[in-house]
Protein backbone atom coordinates (compact mmCIF):
# COMPACT_ATOMS: atom_id res chain seq x y z
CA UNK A 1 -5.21 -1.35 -13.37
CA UNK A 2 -7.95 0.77 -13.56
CA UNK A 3 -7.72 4.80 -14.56
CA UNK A 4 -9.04 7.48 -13.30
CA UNK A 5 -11.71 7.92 -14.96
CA UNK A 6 -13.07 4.74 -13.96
CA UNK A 7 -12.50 5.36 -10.28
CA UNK A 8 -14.29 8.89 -11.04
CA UNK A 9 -17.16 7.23 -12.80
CA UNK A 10 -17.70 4.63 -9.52
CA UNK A 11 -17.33 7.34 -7.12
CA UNK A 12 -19.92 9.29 -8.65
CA UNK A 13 -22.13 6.51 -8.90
CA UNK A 14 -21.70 5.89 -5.08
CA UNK A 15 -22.15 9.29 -4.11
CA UNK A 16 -26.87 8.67 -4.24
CA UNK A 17 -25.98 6.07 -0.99
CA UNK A 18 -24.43 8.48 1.10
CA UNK A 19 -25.73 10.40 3.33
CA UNK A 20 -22.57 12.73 5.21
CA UNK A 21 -22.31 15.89 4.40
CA UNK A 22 -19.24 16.16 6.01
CA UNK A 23 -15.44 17.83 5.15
CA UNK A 24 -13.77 14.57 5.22
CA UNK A 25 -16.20 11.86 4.65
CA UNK A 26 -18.96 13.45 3.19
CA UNK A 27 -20.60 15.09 0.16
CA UNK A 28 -18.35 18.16 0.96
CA UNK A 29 -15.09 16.41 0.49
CA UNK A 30 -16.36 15.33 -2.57
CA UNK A 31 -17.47 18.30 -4.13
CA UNK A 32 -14.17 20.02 -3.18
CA UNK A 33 -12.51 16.95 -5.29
CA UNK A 34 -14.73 17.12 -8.34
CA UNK A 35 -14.77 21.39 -8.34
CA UNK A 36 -10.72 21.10 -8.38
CA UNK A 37 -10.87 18.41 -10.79
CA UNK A 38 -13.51 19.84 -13.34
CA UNK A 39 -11.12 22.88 -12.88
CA UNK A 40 -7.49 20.82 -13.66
CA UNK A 41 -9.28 18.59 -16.61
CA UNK A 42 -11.89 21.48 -18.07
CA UNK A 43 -14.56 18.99 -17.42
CA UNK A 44 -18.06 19.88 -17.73
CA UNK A 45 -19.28 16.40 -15.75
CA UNK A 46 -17.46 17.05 -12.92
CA UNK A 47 -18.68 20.32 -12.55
CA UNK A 48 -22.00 18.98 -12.89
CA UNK A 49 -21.77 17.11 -10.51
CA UNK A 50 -19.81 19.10 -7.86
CA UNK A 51 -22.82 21.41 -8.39
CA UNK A 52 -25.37 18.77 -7.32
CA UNK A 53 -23.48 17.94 -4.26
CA UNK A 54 -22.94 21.67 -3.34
CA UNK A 55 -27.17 21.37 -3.57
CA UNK A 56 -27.53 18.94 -1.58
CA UNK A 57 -25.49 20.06 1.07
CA UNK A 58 -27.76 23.12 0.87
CA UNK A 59 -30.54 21.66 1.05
CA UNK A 60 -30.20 18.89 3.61
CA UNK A 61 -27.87 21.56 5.81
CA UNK A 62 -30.27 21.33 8.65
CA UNK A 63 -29.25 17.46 9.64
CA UNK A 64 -26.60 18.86 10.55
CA UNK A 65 -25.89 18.15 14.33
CA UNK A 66 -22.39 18.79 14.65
CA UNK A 67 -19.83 21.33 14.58
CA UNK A 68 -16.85 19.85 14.29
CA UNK A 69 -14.60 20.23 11.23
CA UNK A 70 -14.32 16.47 9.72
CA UNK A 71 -18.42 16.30 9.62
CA UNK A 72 -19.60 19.07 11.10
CA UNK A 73 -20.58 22.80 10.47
CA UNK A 74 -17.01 23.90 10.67
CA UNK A 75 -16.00 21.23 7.93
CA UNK A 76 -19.06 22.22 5.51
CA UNK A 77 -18.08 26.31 6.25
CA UNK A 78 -14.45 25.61 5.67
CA UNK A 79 -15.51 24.07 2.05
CA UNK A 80 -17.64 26.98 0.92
CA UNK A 81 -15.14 29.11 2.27
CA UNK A 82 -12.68 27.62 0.20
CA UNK A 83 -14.81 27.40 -3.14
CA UNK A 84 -15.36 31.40 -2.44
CA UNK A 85 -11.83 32.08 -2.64
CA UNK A 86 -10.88 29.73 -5.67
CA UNK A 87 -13.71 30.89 -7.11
């Protein structure tokens, strides 16, 4: 069976290949995951590396073509929105 940790560890080392920046497929989902997670655990990784995907969804924000909420504008908004409030 393998832990969490593990999973973590492959998901992060997935996360250079993709390209979405989208709410439920993308780099936003996953930054949401690993900001809660550093948060629940006291992680300094995670955090890491929910900071580096907050970047690049900064700085590749302009490929953007959508506005829908699962890959979209709306999505990527809604994230932010929600890492403002849970600071």
């Amino acid at each position: 069976m393998i832990d969490t940790d593990t999973l973590n560890k492959k998901l992060i080392a997935s996360l250079n290949s993709e390209n979405n920046l989208g709410l439920a497929t993308g780099k936003m989902g996953y930054c949401l995951y690993f900001y809660v997670l550093s948060r629940k655990l006291n992680n300094k990784e995670y955090q890491d590396t929910a900071e580096k995907l907050l970047d690049e969804i900064f700085d590749n924000i302009q490929m953007v073509s959508g506005i829908d909420v699962k890959n979209g504008l709306a999505g990527i908004g809604l994230g932010i929105d929600y890492l403002i409030k849970n600071s």
